[in-house]
Protein backbone atom coordinates (compact mmCIF):
# COMPACT_ATOMS: atom_id res chain seq x y z
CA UNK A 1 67.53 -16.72 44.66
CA UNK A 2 65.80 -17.77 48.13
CA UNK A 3 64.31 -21.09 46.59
CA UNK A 4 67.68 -21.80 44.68
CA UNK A 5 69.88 -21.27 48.24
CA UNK A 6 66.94 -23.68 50.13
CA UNK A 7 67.11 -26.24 47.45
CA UNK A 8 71.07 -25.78 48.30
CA UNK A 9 70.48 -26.61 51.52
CA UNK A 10 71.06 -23.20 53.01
CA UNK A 11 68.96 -21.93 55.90
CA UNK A 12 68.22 -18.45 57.28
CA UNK A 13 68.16 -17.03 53.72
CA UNK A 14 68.15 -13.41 53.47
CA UNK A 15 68.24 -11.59 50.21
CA UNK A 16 68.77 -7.64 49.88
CA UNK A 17 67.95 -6.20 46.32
CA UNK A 18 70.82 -3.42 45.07
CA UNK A 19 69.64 -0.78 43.36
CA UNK A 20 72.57 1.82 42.97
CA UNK A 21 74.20 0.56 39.38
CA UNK A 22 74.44 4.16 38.57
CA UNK A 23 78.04 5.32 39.23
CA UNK A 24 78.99 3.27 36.17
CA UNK A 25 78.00 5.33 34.10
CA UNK A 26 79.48 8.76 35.85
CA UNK A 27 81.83 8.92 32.38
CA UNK A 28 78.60 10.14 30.68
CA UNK A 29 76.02 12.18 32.38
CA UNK A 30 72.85 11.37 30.10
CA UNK A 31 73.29 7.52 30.50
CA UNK A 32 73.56 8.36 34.68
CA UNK A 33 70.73 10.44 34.82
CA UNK A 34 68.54 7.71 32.81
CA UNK A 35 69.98 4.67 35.10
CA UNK A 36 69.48 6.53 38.18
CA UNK A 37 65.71 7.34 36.94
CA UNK A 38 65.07 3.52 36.24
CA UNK A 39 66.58 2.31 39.20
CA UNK A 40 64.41 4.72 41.33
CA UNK A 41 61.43 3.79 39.64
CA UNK A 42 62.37 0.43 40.22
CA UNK A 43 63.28 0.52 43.57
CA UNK A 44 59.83 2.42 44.02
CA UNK A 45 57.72 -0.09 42.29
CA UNK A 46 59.47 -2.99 44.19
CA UNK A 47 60.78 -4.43 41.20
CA UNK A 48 63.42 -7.02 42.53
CA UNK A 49 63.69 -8.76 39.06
CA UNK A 50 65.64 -6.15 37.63
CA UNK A 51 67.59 -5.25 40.63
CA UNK A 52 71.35 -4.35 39.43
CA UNK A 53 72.53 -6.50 42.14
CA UNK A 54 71.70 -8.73 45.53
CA UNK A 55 73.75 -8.87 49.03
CA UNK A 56 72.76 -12.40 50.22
CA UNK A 57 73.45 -14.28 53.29
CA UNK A 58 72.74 -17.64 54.48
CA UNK A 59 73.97 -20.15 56.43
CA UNK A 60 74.46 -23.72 55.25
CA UNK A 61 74.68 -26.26 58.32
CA UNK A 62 77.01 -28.16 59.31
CA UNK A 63 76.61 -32.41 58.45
CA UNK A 64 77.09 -34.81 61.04
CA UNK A 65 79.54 -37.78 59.90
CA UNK A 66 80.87 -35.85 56.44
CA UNK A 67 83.80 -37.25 54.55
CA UNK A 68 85.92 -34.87 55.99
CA UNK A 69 84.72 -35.28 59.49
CA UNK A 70 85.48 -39.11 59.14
CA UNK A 71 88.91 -38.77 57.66
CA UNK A 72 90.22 -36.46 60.92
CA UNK A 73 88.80 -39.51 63.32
């Protein structure tokens, strides 16, 4: 996700792997206790690829002289 952001143009990329997938599977117990398991082991292992989700931010700057900018002058 960091190289597809830079190659977006985005700067001061910062990617946080989310582990905690578990809760949807609170309707059945043996499915919870086997997701929570993985994701630990995961999280342990520092396997980002099979993170259940990611909390990015970045910031994109700002271009000088953009269509927009041009039409408000």
């Amino acid at each position: 996700m960091t190289r597809a952001f830079g190659a977006a143009g985005f700067t001061e990329i910062d990617v946080q792997p989310f582990y905690r997938a578990n809760d949807y599977f609170a309707f059945f117990t043996p499915a919870f206790i086997i997701v929570t398991l993985f994701e630990n082991l995961c999280r342990s292992l520092g396997l980002s690829t099979l993170v259940s989700g990611m909390v990015i931010s970045a910031r994109k700057p700002s271009s000088v002289g953009t269509a927009h900018d041009e039409k408000s002058a």
